[in-house]
N, C-alpha and C. Protein backbone atom coordinates (compact mmCIF):
# COMPACT_ATOMS: atom_id res chain seq x y z
N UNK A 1 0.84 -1.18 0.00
CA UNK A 1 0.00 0.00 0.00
C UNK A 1 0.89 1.25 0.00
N UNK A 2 0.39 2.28 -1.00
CA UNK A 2 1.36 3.34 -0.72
C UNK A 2 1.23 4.32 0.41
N UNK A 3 2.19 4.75 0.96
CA UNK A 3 1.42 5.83 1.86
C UNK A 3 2.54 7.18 1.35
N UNK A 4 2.57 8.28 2.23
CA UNK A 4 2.68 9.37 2.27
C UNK A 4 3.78 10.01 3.47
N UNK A 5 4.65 10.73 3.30
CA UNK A 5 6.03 11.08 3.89
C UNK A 5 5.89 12.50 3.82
N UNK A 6 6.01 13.58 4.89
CA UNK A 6 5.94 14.56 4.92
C UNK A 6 7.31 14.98 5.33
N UNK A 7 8.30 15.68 3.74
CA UNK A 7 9.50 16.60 4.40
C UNK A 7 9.58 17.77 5.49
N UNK A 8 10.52 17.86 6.02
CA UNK A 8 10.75 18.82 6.99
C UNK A 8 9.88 20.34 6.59
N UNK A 9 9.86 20.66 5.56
CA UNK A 9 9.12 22.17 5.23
C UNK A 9 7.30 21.54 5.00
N UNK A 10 7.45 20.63 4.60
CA UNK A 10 6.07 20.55 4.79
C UNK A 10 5.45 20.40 5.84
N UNK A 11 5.62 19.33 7.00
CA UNK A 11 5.79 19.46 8.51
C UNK A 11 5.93 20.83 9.06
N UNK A 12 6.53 21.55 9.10
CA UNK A 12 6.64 22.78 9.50
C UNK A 12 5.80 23.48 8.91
N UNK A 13 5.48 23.89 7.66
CA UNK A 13 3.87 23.99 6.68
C UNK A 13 2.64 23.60 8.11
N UNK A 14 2.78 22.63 8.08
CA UNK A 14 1.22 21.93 9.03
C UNK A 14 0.98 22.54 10.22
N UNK A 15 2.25 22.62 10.80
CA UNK A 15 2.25 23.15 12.08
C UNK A 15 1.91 24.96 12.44
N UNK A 16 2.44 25.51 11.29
CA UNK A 16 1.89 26.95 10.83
C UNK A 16 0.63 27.19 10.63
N UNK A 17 0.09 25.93 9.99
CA UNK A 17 -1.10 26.22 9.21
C UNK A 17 -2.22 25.81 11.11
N UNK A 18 -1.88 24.62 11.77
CA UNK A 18 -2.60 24.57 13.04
C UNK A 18 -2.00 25.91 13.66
N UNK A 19 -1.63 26.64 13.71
CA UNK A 19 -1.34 27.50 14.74
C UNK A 19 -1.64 28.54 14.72
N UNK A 20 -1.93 29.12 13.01
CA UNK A 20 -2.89 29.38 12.79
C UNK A 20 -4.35 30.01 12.77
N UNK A 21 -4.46 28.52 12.17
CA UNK A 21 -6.27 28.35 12.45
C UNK A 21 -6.89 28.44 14.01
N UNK A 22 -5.90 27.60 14.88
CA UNK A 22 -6.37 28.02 16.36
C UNK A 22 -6.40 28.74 16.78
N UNK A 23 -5.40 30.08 16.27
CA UNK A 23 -5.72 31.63 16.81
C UNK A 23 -7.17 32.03 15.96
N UNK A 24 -7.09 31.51 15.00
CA UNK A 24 -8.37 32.51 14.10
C UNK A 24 -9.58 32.06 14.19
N UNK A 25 -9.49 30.57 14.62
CA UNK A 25 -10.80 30.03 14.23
C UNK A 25 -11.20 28.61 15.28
N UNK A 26 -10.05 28.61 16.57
CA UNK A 26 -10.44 27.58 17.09
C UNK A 26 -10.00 26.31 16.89
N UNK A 27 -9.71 25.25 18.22
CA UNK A 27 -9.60 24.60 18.06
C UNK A 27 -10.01 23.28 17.24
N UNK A 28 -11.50 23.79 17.18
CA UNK A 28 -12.02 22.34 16.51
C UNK A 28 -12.14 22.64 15.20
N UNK A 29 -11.84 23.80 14.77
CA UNK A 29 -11.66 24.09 13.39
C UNK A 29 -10.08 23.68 12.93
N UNK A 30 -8.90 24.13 13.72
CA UNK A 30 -7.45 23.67 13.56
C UNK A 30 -7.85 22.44 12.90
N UNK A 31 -8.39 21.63 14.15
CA UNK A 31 -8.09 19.74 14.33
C UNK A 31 -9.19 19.50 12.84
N UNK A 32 -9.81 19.76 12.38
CA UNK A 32 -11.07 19.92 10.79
C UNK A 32 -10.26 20.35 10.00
N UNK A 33 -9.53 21.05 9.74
CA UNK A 33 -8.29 21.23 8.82
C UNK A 33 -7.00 20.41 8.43
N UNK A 34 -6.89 20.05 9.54
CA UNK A 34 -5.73 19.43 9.91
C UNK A 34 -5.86 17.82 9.18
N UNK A 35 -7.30 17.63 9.85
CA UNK A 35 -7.32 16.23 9.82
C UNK A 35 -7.81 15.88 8.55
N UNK A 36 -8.37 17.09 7.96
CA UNK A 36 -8.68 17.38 6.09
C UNK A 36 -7.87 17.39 5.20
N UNK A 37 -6.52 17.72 5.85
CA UNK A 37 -5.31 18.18 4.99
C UNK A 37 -4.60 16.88 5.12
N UNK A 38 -5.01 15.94 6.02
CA UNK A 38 -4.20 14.42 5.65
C UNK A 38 -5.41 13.29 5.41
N UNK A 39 -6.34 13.59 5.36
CA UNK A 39 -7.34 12.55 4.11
C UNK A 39 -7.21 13.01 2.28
N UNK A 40 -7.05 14.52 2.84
CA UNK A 40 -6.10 14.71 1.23
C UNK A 40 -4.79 13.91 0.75
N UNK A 41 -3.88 14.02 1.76
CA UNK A 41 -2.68 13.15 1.23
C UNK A 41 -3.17 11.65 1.13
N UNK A 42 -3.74 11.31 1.69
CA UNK A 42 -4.51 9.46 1.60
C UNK A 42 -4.81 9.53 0.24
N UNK A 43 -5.80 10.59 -0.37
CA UNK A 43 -6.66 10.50 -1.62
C UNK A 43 -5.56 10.56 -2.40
N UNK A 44 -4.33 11.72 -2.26
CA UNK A 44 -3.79 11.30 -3.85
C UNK A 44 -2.83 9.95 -3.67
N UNK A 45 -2.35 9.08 -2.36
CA UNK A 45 -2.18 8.15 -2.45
C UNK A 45 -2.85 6.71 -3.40
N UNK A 46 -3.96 7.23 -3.58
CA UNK A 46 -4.93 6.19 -4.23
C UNK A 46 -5.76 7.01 -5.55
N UNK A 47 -5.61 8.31 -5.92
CA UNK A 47 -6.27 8.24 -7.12
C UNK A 47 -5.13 9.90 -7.51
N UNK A 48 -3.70 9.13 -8.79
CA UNK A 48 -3.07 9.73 -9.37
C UNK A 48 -3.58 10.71 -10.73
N UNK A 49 -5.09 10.37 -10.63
CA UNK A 49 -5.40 11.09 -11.38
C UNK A 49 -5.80 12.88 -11.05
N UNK A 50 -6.05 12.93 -9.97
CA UNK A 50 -6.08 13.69 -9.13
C UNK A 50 -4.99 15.13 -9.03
N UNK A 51 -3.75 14.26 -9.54
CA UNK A 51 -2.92 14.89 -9.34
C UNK A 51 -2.06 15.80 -10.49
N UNK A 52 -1.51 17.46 -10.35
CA UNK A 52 -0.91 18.17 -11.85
C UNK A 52 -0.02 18.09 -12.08
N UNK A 53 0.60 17.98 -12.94
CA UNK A 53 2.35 18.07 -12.73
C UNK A 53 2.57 19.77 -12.73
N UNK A 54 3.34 19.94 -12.37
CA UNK A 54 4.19 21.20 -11.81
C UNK A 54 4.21 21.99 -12.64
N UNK A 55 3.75 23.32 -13.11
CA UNK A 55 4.00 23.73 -14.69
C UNK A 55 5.28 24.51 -14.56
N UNK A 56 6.10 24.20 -15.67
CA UNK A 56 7.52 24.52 -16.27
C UNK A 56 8.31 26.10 -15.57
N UNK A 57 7.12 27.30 -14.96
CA UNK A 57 7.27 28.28 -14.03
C UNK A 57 8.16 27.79 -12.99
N UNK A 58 7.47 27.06 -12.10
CA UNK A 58 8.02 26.38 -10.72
C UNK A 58 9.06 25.64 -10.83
N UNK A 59 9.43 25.09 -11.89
CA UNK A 59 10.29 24.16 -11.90
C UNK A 59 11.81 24.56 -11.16
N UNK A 60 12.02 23.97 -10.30
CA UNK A 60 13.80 24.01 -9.89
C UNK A 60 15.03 23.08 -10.33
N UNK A 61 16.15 24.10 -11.03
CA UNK A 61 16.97 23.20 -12.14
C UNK A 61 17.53 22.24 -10.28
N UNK A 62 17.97 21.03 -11.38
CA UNK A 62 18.65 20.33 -10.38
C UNK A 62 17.12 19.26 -9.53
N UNK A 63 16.03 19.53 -9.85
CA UNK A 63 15.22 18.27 -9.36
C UNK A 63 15.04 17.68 -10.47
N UNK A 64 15.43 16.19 -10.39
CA UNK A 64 15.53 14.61 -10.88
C UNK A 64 13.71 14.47 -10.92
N UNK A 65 13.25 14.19 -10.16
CA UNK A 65 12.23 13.56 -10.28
C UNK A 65 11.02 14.42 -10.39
N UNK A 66 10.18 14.20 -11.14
CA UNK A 66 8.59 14.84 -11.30
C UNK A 66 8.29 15.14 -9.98
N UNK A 67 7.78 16.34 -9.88
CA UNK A 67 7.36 17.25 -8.49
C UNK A 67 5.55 17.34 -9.22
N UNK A 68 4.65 17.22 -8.66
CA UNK A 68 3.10 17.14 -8.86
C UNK A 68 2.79 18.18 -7.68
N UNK A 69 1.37 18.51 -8.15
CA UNK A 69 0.98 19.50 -7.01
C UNK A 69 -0.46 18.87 -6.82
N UNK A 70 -1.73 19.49 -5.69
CA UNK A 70 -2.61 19.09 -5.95
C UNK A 70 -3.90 19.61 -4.78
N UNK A 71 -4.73 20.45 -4.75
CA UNK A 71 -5.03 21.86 -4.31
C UNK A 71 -6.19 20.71 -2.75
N UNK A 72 -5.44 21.24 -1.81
CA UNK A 72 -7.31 21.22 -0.67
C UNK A 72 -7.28 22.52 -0.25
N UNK A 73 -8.52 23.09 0.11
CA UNK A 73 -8.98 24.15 0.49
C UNK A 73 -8.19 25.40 0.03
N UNK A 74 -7.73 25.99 1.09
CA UNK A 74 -6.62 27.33 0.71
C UNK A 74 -5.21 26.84 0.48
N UNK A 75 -4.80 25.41 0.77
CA UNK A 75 -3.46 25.04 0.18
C UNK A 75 -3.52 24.69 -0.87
N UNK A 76 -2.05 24.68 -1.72
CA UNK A 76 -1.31 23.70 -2.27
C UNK A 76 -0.33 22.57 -2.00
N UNK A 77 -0.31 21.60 -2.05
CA UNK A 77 0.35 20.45 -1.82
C UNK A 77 1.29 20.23 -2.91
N UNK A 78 2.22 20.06 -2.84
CA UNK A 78 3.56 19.62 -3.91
C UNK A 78 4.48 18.73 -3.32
N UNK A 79 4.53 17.22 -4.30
CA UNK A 79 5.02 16.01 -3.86
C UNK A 79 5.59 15.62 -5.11
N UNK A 80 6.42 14.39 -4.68
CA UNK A 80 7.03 13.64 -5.92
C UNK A 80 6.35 12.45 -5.10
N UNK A 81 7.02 11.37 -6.34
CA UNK A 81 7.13 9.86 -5.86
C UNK A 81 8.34 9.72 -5.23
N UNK A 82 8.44 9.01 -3.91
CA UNK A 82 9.97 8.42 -3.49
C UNK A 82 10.01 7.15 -4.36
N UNK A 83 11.21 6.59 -4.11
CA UNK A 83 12.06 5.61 -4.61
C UNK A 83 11.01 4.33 -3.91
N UNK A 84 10.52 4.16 -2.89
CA UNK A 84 9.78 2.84 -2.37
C UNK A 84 8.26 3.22 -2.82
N UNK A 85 8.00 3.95 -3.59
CA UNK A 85 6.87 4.18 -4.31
C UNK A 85 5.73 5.28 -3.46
N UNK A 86 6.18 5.38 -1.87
CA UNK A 86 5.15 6.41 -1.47
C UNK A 86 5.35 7.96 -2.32
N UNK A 87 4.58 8.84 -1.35
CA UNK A 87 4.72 10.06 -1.94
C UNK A 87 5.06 11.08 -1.17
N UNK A 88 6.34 11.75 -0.99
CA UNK A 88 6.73 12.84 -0.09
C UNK A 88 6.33 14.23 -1.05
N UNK A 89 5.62 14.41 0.44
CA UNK A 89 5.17 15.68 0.52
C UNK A 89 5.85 17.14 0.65
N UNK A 90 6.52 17.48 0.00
CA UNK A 90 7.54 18.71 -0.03
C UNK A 90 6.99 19.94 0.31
N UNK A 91 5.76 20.35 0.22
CA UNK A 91 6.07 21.53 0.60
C UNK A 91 3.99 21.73 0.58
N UNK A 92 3.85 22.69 1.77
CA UNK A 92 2.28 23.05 1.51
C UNK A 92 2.39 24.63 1.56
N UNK A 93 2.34 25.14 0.82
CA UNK A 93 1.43 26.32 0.53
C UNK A 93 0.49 27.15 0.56
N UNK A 94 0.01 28.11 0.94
CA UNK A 94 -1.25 28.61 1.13
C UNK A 94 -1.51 29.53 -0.60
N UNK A 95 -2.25 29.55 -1.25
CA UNK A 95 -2.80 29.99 -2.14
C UNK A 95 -2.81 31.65 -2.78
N UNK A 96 -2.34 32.72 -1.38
CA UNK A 96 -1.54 33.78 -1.44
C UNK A 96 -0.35 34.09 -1.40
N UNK A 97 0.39 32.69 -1.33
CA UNK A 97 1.70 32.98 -1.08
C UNK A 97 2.26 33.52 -2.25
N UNK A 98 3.66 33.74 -2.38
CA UNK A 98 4.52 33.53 -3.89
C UNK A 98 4.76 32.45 -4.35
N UNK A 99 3.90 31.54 -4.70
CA UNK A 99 4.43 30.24 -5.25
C UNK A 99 5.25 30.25 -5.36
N UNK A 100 5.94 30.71 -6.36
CA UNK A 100 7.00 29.89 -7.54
C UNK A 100 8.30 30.48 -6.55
N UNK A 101 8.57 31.30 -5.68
CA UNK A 101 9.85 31.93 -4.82
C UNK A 101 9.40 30.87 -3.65
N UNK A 102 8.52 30.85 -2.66
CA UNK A 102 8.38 30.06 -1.80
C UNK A 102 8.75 28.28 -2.15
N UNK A 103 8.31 27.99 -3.45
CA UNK A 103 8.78 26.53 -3.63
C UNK A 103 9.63 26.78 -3.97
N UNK A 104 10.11 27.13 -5.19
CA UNK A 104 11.90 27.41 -5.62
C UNK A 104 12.71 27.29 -4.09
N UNK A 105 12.42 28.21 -3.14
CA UNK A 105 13.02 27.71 -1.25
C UNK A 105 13.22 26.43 -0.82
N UNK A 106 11.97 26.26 -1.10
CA UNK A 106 12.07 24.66 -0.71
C UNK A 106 12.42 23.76 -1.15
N UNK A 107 12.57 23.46 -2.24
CA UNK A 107 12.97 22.43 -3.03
C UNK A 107 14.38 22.59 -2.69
N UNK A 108 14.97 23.80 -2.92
CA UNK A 108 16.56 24.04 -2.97
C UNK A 108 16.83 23.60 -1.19
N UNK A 109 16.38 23.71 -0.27
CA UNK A 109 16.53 22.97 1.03
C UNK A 109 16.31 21.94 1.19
N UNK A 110 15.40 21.06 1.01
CA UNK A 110 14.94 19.80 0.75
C UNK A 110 16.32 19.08 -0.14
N UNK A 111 16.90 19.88 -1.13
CA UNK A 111 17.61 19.02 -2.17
C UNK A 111 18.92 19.32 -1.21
N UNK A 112 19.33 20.28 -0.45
CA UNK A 112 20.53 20.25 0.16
C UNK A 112 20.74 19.10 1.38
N UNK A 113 19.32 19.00 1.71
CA UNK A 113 18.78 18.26 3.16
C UNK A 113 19.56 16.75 2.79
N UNK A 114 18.46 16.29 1.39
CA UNK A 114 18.46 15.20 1.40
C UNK A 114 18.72 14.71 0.27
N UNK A 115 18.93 15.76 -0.14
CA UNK A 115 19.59 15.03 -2.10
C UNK A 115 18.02 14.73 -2.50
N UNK A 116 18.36 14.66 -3.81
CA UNK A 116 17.09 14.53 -4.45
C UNK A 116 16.57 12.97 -4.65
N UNK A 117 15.70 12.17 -3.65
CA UNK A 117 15.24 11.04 -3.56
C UNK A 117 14.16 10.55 -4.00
């Protein structure tokens, strides 16, 4: 079964995004987000159709492998496939951000972190 691997910026992503929502909107709204934003990662575990590839803007020279994105609520989600077939989660986004400077960040940390896997 495949599952789902969340890199260090995306993890840190989640934890922003609960910390958040609990100032703005409450706890049981955080934990409704939260727990929304990882039945999302389940779903594109099981339906790749779901999912965009990266358009040629975002792209960072020096990543090997297809980077996909794939929208819940006010995020973006951007993942590859790992090597044991799950799917790490690189980076979440909120929908006002600067995309293409905020991921271009990440990827280039992620690829220093851990090499491109």
């Amino acid at each position: 079964m495949v599952g789902y691997r969340l890199h260090s910026r995306a993890d840190a992503a989640q934890d922003r995004i609960w910390r958040y929502t609990l100032e703005m909107w409450g706890e049981a709204q955080a934990t409704s987000y939260i727990e929304g934003l990882h039945a999302h990662f389940r779903k594109l575990t099981t339906l790749p159709q779901i999912w965009r590839p990266l358009p040629s803007k975002f792209k960072q020279q020096g990543v090997g492998k297809a980077v996909y994105f794939s929208r819940y609520s006010q995020h973006y989600i951007f993942f590859k496939i790992l090597d044991n077939g799950d799917l790490g989660i690189m980076s979440i986004l909120h929908g006002r951000t600067d995309m293409p400077a905020r991921l271009r960040s990440d990827l280039a940390i992620l690829e220093r972190q851990n090499g491109d896997r």
